[in-house]
Protein backbone atom coordinates (compact mmCIF):
# COMPACT_ATOMS: atom_id res chain seq x y z
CA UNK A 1 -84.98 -56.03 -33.32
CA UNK A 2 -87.14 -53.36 -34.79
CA UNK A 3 -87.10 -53.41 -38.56
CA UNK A 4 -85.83 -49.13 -40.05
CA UNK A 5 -85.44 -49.25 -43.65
CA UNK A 6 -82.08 -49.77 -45.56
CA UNK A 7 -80.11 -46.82 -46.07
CA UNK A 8 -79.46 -46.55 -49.62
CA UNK A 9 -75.36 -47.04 -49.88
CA UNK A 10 -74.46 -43.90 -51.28
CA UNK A 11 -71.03 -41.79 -51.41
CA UNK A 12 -70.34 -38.75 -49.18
CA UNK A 13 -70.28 -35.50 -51.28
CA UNK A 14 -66.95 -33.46 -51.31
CA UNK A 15 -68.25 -29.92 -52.48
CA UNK A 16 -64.30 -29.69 -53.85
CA UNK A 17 -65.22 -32.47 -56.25
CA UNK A 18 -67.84 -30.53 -57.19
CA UNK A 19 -70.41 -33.60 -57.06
CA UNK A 20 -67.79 -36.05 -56.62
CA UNK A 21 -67.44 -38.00 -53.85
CA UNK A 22 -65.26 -38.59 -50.54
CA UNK A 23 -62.89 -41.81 -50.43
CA UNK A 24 -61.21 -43.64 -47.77
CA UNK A 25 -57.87 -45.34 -49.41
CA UNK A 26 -55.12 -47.32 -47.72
CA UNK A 27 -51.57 -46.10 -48.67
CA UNK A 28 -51.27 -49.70 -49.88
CA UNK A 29 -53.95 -49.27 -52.83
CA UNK A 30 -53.59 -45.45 -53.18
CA UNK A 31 -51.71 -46.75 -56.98
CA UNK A 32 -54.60 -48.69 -57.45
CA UNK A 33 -57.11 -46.28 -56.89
CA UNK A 34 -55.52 -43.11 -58.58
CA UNK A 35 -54.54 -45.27 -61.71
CA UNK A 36 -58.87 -45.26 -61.79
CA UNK A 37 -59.04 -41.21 -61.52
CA UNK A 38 -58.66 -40.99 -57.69
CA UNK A 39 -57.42 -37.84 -56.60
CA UNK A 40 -55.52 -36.40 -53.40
CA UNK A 41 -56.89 -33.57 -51.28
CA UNK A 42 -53.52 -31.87 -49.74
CA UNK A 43 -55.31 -29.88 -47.21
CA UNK A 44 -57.83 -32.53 -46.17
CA UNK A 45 -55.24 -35.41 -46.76
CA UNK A 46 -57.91 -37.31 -48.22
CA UNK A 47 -58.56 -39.13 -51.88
CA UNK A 48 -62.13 -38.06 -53.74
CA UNK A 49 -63.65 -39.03 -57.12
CA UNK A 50 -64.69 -36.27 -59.78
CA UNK A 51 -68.35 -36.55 -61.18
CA UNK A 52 -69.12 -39.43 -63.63
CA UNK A 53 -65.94 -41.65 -61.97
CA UNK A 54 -67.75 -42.31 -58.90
CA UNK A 55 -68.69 -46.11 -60.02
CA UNK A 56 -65.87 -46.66 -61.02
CA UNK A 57 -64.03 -46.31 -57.56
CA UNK A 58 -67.41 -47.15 -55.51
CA UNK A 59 -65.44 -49.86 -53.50
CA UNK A 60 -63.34 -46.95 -52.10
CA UNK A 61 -66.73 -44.43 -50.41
CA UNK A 62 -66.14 -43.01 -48.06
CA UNK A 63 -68.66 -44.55 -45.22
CA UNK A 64 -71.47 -42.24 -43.80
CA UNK A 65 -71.15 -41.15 -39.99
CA UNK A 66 -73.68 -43.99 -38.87
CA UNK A 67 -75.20 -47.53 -40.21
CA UNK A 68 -78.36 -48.76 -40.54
CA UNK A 69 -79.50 -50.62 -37.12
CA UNK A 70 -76.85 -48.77 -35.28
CA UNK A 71 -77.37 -47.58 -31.32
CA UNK A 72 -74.66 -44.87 -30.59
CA UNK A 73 -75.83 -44.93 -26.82
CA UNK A 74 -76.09 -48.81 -26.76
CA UNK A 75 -72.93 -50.39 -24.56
CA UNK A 76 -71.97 -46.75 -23.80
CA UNK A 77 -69.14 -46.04 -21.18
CA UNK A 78 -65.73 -48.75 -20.25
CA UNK A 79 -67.18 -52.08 -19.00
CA UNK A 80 -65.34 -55.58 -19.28
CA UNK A 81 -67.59 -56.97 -22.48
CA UNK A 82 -66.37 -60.52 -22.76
CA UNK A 83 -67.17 -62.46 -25.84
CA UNK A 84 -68.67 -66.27 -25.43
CA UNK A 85 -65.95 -68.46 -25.72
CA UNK A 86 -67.57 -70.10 -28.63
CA UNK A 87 -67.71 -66.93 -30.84
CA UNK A 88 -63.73 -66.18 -30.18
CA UNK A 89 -62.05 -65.02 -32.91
CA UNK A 90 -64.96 -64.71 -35.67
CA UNK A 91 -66.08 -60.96 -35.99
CA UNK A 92 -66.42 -57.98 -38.24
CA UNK A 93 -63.03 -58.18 -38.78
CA UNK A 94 -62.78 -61.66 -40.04
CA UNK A 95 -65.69 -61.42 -42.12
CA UNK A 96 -65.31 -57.84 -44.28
CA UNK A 97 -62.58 -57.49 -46.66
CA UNK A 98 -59.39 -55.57 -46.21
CA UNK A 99 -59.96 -52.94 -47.67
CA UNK A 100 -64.07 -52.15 -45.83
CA UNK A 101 -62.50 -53.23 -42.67
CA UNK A 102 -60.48 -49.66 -43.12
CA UNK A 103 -62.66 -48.03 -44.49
CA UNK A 104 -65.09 -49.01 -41.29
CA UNK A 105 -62.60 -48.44 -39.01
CA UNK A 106 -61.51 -44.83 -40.58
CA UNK A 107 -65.38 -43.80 -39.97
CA UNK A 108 -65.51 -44.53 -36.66
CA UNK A 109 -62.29 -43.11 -36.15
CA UNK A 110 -63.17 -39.92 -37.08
CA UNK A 111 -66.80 -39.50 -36.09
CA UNK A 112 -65.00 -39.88 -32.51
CA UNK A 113 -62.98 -36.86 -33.35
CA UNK A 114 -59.89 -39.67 -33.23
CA UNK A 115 -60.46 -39.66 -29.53
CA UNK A 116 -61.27 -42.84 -27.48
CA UNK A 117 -64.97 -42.72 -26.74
CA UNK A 118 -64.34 -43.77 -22.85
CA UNK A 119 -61.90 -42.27 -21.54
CA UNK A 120 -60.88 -38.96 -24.46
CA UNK A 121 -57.41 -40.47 -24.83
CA UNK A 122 -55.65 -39.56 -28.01
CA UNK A 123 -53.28 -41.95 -30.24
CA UNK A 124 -49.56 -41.75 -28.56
CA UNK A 125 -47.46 -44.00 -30.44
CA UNK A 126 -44.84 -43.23 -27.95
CA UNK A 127 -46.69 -44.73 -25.53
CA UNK A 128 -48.18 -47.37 -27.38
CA UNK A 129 -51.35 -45.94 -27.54
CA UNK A 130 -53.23 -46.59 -30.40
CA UNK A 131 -56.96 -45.93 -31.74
CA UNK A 132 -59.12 -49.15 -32.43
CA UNK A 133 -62.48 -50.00 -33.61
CA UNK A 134 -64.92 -52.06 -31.03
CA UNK A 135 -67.73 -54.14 -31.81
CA UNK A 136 -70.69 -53.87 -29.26
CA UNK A 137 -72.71 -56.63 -29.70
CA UNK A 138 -76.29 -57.54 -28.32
CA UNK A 139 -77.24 -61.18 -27.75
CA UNK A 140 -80.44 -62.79 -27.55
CA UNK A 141 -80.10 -65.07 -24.71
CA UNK A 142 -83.25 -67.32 -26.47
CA UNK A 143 -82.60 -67.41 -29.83
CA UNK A 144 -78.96 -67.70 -29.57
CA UNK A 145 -78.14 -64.89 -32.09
CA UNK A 146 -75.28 -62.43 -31.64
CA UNK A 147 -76.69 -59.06 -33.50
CA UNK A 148 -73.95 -56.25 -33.91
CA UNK A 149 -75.44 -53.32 -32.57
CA UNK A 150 -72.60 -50.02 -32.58
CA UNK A 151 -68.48 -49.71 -34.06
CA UNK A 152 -66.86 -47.86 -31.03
CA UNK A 153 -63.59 -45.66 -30.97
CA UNK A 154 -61.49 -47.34 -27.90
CA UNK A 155 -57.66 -46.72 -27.52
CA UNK A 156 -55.60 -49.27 -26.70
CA UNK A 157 -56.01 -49.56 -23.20
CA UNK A 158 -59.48 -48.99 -23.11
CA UNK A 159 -59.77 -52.51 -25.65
CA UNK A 160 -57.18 -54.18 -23.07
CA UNK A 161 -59.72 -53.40 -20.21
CA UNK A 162 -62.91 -54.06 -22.15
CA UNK A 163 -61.58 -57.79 -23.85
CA UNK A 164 -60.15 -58.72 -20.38
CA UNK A 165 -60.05 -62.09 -20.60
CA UNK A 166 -57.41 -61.41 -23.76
CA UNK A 167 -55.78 -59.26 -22.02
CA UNK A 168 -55.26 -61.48 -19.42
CA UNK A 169 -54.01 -64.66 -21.38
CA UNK A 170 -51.56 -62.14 -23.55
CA UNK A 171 -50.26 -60.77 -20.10
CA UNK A 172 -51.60 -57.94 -19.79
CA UNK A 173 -54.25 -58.42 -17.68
CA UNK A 174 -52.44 -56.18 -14.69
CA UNK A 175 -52.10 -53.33 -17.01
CA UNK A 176 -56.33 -53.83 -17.87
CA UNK A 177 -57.11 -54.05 -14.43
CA UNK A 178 -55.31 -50.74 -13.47
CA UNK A 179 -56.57 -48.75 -16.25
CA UNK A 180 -60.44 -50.19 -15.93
CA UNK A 181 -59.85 -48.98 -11.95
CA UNK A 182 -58.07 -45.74 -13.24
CA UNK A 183 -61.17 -44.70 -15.66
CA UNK A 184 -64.22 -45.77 -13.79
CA UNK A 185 -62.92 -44.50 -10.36
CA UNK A 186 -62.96 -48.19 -9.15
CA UNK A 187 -61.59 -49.73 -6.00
CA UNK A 188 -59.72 -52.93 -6.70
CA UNK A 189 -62.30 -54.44 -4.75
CA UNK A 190 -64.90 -52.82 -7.01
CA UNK A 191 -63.17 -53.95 -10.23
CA UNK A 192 -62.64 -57.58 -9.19
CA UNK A 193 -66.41 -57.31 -8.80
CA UNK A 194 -67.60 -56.14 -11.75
CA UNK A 195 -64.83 -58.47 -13.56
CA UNK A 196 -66.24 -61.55 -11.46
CA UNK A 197 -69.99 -60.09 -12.39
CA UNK A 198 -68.83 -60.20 -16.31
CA UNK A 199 -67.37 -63.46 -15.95
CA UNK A 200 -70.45 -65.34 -14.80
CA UNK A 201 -72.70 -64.07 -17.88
CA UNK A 202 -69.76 -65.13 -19.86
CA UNK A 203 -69.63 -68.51 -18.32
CA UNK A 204 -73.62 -68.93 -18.94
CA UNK A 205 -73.23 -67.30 -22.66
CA UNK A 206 -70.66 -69.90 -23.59
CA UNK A 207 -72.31 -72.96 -23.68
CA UNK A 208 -74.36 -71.94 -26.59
CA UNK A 209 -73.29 -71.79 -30.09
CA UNK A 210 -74.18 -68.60 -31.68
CA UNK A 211 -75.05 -67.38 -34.84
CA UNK A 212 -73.73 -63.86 -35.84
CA UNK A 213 -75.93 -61.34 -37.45
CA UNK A 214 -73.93 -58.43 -39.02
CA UNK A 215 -77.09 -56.88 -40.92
CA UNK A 216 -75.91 -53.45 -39.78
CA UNK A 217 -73.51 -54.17 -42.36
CA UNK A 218 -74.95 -55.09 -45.29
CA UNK A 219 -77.85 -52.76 -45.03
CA UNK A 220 -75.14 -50.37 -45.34
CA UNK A 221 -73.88 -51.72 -48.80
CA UNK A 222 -71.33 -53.72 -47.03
CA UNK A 223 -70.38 -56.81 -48.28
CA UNK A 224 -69.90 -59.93 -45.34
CA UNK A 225 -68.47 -63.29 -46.37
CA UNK A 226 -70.87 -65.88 -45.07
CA UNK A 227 -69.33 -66.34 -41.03
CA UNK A 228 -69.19 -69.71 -39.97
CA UNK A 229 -71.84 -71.13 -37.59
CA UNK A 230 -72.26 -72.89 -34.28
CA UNK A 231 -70.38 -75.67 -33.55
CA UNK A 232 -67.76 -74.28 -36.32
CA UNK A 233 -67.42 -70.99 -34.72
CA UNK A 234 -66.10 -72.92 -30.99
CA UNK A 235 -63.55 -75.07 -33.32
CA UNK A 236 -62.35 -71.67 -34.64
CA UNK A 237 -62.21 -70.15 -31.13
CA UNK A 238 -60.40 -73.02 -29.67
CA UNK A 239 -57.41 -73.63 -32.56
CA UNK A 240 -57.00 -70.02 -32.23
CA UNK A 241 -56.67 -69.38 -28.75
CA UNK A 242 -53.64 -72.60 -28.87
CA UNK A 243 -52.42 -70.29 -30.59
CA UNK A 244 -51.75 -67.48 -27.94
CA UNK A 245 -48.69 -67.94 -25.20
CA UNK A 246 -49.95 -67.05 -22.56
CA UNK A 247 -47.75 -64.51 -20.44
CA UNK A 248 -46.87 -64.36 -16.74
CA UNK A 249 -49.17 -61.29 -14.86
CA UNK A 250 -46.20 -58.78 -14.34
CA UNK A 251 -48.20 -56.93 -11.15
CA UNK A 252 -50.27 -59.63 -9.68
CA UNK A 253 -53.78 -57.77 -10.38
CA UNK A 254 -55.04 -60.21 -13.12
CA UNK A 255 -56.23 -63.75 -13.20
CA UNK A 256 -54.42 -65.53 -10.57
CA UNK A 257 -54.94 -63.10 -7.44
CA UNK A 258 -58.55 -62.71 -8.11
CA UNK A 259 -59.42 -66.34 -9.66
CA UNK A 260 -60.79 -65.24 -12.94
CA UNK A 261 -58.52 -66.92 -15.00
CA UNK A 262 -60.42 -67.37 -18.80
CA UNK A 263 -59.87 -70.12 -20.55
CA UNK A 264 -62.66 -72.12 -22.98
CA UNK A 265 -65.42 -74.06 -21.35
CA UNK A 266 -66.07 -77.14 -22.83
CA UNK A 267 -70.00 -78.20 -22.80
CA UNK A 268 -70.61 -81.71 -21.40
């Protein structure tokens, strides 16, 4: 990977601060963080920090629109991205605290415009229909490392379609199928293909143990608990997935019409 420098983790301004900066705060801590000088913004609905308490509530900075090492056109578009069966269940998300993993998800969010970045759909709790942050990752077939590469802004179905193979184990594999088909202007036949086509690089990308790289992270001031490694990582993966019931396909258009059921490969 090429090498840019660090960006310097730094605050975003809020000119009604006067200096002060932007911060991201879950409802759950807003007590927390106002009992340090946090203060709301009615018309922006957001917290900020007055000059000279910035420090003070650092952990709450709002994140700048874009990390170090990050390709915004990398993985670009709905595809079916299946993770290696050995890397399952360890992620961003299980290796950030609480309280970054919103404040990484709120950026994302709203650089998207709160839109989903595939298909423009907008949160309909009605509906079910929520926003999520995606990891794209790239992985370097020879040395075996998984390198996060972009955050993406999918809704709901859009992270059904993409993470398949959950989708499909959780039941809802006929509702991923549809809505990949519905979004890329797919044939059935077309999206049985490209699911088939995912399913053999995931096949060959899951006898390796891999070693996550979330540098994108901590260049960006972010702090990452050390993620467990190799064999580790495909112990996690396969207590977890126990774990899941799986569901009966409610339309027929997942694994057991086209033969792409997903389920752990053990190496010999």
């Amino acid at each position: 990977m090429p090498s840019p420098p660090p960006a310097a983790p730094a605050g975003l301004a809020c000119p009604r601060a006067g200096g002060g900066v932007w911060l991201e705060v879950a409802y759950a801590e807003k007590d927390h963080a106002k009992s340090l000088g946090a203060r709301w913004d009615p018309d922006t609905r957001m917290w900020y920090a007055l000059p000279g308490q910035e420090q003070s509530l650092s952990p709450w900075w709002a994140l700048p629109s874009a990390f170090p090492w990050e390709d915004r056109a990398f993985g670009s578009g709905l595809f079916v991205d299946l993770i290696p069966d050995s890397c399952w269940f360890t992620n961003v998300r299980s290796c950030v605290s609480t309280r970054d993993w919103f404040r990484i998800r709120k950026m994302v969010y709203g650089r998207a415009g709160n839109r989903c970045e595939t298909c423009g759909a907008v949160e309909n709790t009605d509906a079910g229909i929520r926003m999520e942050a995606h990891e794209r990752w790239l992985y370097d077939d020879e040395s075996h490392v998984q390198y996060l590469r972009r955050l993406v802004c999918l809704c709901t179905l859009c992270h059904q379609s993409t993470h398949f193979g959950y989708a499909e184990v959780t039941g809802n594999g006929a509702r991923a199928f549809a809505h990949l088909s519905s979004v890329t202007g797919y044939t059935n036949e077309q999206s049985a293909k490209h699911i088939a086509d995912a399913i053999v690089v995931w096949r060959r990308r899951s006898r390796y143990d891999w070693t996550l790289n979330l540098r994108m992270l901590t260049d960006a001031g972010i702090a990452v608990a050390p993620p467990v490694r190799g064999p580790e990582r495909r112990a996690v993966a396969e207590r977890q997935t126990q774990a899941v019931r799986p569901m009966p396909e409610p339309l027929g258009h997942g694994g057991e019409e086209t033969g792409m059921s997903i389920r752990p490969i053990h190496r010999d």
